[in-house]
Protein backbone atom coordinates (compact mmCIF):
# COMPACT_ATOMS: atom_id res chain seq x y z
CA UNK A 1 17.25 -18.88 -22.48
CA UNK A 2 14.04 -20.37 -21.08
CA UNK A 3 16.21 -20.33 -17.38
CA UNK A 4 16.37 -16.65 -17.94
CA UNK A 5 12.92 -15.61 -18.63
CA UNK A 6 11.33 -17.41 -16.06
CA UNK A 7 13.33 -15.20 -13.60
CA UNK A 8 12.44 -12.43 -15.30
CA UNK A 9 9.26 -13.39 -14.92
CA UNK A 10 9.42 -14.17 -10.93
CA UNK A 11 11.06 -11.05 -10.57
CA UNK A 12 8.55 -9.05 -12.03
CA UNK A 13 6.15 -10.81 -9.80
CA UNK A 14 8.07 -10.33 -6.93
CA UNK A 15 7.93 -6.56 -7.74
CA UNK A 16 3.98 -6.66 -8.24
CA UNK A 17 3.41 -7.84 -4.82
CA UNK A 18 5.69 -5.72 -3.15
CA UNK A 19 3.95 -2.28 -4.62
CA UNK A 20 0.96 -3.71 -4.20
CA UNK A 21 1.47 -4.87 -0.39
CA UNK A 22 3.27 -0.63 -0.17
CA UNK A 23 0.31 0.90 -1.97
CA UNK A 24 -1.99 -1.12 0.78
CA UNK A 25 -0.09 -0.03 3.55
CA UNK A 26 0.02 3.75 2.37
CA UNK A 27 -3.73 3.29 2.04
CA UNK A 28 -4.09 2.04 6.07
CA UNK A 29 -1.68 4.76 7.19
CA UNK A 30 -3.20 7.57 5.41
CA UNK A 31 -6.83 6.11 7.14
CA UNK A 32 -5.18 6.00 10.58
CA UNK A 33 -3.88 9.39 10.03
CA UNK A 34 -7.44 10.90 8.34
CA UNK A 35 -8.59 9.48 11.53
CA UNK A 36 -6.60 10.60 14.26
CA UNK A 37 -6.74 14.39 12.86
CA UNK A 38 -10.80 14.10 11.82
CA UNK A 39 -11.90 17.31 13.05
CA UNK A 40 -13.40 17.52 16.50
CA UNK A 41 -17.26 18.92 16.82
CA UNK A 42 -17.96 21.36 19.38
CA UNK A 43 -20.94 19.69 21.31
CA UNK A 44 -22.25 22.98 22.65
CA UNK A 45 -22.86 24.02 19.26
């Protein structure tokens, strides 16, 4: 029983840092992307 919880318990930390390490890299590709399509001033104005 106690074999059983303790991978229940790894594999709900397993899980934790794999959404966390997917919400970080959604974070950095929505930066990269806010960046690359930041709108471009007109100088002369």
């Amino acid at each position: 029983m106690r074999k059983r919880l303790w991978v229940v318990v790894a594999a709900a930390a397993a899980a934790v840092v794999a959404m966390r390490k997917s919400v970080r890299e959604q974070r950095a590709e929505r930066a990269l992307w806010a960046e690359a399509t930041d709108d471009v001033h007109d100088p002369a104005r």
